[in-house]
C-alpha atoms as a PDB file:
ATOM      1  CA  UNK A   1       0.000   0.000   0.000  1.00  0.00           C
ATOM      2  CA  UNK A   2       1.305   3.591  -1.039  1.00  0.00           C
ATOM      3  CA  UNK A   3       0.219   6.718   0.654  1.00  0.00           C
ATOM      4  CA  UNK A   4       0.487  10.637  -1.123  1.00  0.00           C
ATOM      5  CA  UNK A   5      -0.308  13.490   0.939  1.00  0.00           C
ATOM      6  CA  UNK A   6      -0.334  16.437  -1.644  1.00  0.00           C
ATOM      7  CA  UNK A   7       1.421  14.756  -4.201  1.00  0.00           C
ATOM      8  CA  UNK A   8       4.416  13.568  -1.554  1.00  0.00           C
ATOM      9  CA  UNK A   9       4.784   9.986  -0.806  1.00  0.00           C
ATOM     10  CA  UNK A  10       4.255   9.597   2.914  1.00  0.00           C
ATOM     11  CA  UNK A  11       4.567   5.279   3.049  1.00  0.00           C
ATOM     12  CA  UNK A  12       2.249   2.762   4.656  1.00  0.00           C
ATOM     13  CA  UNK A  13       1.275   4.348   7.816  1.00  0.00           C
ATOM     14  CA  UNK A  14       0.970   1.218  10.126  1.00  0.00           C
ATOM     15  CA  UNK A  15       0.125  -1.510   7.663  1.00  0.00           C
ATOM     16  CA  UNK A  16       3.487  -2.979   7.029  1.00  0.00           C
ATOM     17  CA  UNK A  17       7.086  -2.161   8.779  1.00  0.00           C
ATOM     18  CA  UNK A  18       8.689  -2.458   5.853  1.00  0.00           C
ATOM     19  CA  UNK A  19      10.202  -0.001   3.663  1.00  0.00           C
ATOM     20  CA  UNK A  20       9.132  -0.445   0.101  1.00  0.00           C
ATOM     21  CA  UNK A  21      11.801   0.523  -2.945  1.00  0.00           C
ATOM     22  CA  UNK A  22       9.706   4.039  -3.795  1.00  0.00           C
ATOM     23  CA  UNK A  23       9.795   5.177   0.261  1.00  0.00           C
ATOM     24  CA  UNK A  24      13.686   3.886   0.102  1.00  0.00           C
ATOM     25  CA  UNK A  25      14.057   5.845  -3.002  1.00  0.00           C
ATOM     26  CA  UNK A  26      12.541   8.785  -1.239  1.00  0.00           C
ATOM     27  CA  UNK A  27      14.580   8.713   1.796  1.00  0.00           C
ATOM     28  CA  UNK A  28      17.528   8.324  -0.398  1.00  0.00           C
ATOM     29  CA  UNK A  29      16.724  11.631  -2.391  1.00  0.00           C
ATOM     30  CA  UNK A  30      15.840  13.574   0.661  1.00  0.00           C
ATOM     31  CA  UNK A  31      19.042  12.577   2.624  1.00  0.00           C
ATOM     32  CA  UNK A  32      21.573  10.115   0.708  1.00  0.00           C
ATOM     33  CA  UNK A  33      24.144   9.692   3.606  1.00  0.00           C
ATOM     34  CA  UNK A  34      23.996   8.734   6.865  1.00  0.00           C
ATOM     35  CA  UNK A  35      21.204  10.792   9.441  1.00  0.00           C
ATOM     36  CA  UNK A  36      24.051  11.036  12.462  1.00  0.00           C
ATOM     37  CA  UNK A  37      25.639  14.232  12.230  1.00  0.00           C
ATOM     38  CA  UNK A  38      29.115  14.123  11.263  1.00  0.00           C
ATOM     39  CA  UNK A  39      28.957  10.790   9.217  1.00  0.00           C
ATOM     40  CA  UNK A  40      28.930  10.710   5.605  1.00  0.00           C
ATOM     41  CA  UNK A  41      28.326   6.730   4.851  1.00  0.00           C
ATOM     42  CA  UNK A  42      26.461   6.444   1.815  1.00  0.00           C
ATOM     43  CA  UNK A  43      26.806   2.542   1.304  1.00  0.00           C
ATOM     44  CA  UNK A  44      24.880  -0.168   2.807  1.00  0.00           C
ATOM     45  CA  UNK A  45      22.659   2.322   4.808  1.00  0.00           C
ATOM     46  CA  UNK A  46      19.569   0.903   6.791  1.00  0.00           C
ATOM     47  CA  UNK A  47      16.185   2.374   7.242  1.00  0.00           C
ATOM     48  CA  UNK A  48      15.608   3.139  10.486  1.00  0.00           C
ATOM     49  CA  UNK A  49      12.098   4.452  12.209  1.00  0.00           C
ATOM     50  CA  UNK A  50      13.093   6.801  14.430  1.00  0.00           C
ATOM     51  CA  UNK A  51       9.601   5.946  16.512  1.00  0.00           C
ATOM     52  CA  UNK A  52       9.857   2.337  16.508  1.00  0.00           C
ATOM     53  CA  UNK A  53       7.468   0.305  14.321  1.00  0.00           C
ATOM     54  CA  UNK A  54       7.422  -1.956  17.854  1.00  0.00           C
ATOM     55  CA  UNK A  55       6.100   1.285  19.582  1.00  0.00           C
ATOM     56  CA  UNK A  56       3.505   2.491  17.698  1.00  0.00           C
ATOM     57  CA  UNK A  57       5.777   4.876  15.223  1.00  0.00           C
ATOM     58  CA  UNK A  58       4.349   4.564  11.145  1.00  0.00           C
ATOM     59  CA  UNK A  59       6.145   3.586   8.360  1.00  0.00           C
ATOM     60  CA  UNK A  60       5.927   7.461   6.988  1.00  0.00           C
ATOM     61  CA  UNK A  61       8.839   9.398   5.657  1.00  0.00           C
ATOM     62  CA  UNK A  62       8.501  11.999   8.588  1.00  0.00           C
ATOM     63  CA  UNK A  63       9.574   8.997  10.511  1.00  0.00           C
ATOM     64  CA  UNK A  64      12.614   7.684   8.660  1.00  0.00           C
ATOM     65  CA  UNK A  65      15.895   8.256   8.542  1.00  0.00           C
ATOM     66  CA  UNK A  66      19.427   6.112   7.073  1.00  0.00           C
ATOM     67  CA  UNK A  67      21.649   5.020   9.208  1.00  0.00           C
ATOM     68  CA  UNK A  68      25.015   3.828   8.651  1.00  0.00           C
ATOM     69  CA  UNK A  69      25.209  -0.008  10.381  1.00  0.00           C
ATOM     70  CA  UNK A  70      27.382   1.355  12.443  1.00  0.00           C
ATOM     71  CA  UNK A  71      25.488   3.826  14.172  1.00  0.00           C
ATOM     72  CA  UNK A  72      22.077   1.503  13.498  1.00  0.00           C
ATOM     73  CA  UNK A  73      23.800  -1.067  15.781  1.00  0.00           C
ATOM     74  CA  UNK A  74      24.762   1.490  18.206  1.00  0.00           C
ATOM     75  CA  UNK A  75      21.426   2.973  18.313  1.00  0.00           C
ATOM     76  CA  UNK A  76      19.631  -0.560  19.325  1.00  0.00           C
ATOM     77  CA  UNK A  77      22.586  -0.877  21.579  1.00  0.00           C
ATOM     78  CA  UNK A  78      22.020   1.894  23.757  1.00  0.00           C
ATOM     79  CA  UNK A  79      25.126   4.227  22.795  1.00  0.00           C
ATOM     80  CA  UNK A  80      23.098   6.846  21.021  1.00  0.00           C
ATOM     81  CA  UNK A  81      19.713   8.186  21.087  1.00  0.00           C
ATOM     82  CA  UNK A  82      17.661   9.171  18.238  1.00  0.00           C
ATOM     83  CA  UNK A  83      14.206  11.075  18.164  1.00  0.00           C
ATOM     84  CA  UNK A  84      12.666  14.123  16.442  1.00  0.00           C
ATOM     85  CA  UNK A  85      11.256  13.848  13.276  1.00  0.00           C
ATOM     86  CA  UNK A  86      13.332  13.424  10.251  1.00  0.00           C
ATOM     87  CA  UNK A  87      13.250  17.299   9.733  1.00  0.00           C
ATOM     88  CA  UNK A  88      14.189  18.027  13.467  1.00  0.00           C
ATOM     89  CA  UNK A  89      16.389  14.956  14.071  1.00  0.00           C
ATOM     90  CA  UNK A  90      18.021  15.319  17.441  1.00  0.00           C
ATOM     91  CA  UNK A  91      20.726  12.623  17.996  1.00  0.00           C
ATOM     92  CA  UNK A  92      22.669  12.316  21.210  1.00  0.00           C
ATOM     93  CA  UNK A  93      25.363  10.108  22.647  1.00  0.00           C
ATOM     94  CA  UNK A  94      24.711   7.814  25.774  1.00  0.00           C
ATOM     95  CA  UNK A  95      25.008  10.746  27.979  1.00  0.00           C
ATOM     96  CA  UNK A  96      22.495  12.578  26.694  1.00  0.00           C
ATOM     97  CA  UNK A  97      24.901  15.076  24.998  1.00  0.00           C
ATOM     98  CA  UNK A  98      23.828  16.052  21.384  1.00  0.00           C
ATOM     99  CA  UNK A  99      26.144  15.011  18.581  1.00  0.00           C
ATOM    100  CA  UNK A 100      27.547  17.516  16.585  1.00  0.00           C
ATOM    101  CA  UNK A 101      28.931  16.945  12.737  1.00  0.00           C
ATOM    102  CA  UNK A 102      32.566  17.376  14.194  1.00  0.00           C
ATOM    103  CA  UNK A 103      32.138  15.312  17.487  1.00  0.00           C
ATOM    104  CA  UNK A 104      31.603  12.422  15.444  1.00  0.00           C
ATOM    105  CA  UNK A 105      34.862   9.807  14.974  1.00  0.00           C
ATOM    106  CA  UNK A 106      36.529  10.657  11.367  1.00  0.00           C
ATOM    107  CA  UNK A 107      38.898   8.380   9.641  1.00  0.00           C
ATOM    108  CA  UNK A 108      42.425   9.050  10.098  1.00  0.00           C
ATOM    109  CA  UNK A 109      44.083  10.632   7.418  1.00  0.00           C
ATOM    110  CA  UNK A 110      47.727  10.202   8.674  1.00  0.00           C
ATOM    111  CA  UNK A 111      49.273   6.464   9.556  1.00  0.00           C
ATOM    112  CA  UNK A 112      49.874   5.348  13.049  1.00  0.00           C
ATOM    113  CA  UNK A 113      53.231   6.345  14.702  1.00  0.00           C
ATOM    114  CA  UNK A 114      55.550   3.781  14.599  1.00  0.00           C
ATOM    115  CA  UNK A 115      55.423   1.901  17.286  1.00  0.00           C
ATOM    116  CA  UNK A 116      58.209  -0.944  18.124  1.00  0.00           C
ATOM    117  CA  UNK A 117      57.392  -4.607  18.517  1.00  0.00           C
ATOM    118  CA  UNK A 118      56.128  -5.610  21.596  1.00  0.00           C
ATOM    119  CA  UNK A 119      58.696  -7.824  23.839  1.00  0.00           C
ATOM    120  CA  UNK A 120      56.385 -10.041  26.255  1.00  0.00           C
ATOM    121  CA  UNK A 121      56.623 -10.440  30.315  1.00  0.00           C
ATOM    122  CA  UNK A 122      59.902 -11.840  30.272  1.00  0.00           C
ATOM    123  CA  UNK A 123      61.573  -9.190  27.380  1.00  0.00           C
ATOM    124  CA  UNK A 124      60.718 -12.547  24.865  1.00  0.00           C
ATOM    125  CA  UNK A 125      59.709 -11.943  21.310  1.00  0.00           C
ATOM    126  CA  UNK A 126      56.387 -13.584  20.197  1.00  0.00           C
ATOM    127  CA  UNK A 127      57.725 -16.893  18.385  1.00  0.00           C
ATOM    128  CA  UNK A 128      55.091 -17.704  15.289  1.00  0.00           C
ATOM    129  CA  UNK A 129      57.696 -20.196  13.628  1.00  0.00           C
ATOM    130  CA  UNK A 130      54.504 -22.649  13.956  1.00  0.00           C
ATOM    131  CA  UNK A 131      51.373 -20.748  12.490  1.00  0.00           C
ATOM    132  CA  UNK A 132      50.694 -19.840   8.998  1.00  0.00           C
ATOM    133  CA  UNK A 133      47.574 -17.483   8.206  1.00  0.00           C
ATOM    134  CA  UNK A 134      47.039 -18.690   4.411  1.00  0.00           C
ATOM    135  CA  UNK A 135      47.727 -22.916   5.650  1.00  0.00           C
ATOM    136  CA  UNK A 136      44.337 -24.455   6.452  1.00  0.00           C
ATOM    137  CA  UNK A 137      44.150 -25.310   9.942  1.00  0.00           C
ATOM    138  CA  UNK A 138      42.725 -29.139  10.315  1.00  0.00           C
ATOM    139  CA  UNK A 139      39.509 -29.221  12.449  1.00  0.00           C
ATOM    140  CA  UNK A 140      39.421 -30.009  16.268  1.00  0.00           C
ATOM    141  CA  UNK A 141      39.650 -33.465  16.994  1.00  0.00           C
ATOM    142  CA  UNK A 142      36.400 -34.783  18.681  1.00  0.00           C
ATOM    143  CA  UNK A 143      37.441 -36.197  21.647  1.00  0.00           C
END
């Protein structure tokens, strides 16, 4: 089922959770990267209601936003909070401070200082004389 409210798709209201490809193609022209501030993922997003289906929120545009997986999983996790409407989306971190387009983790643009190998307890070297990543390991015996 496919809702228009003055000629702008609006989705299925409470019918169906899922996002259908002309409401994903909607959310992807209104807002093609990620909804957290800061994060500019534009692959693999997920739809996310920002009322939950679960909790009585409808499967409208005003509801929906793309989330990286990253920050979907950190969402359901607990680690960031997301409400508003997609307009007026307010996302904040666990603490309840709002997240701000620079607060947000960047990729580094510089390698990682060199850092010498580490020697173990006893000033030993780690010994890998017996493990080969690209050898196929046989499987555990079943005893």
């Amino acid at each position: 089922m496919w809702l228009e409210r003055r000629g702008q798709p609006i989705g299925s209201g409470r019918t169906s959770r899922v996002i259908s490809r002309r409401l994903r193609r909607a959310l992807e022209q209104r807002h093609p990267t990620c909804a957290v501030p800061g994060c500019n993922a534009t692959r693999g997003l997920h739809a996310h209601h920002i009322e939950h289906w679960e909790d009585g929120g409808p499967t409208e545009l005003f509801n929906l936003v793309l989330l990286c997986p990253h920050h979907h999983r950190a969402h359901h996790r607990g680690e960031i909070t997301i409400s508003g409407t997609a307009d007026r989306l307010v996302v904040k971190d666990y603490q309840g401070r709002p997240i701000e387009p620079g607060s947000v983790a960047r990729k580094p643009n510089q390698p990682p200082p060199a850092v010498p190998p580490w020697r173990g307890p006893l000033g030993e070297r780690a010994d890998w004389w017996w493990y080969d990543p690209f050898e196929p390991q046989p499987p555990p015996s079943p005893n």
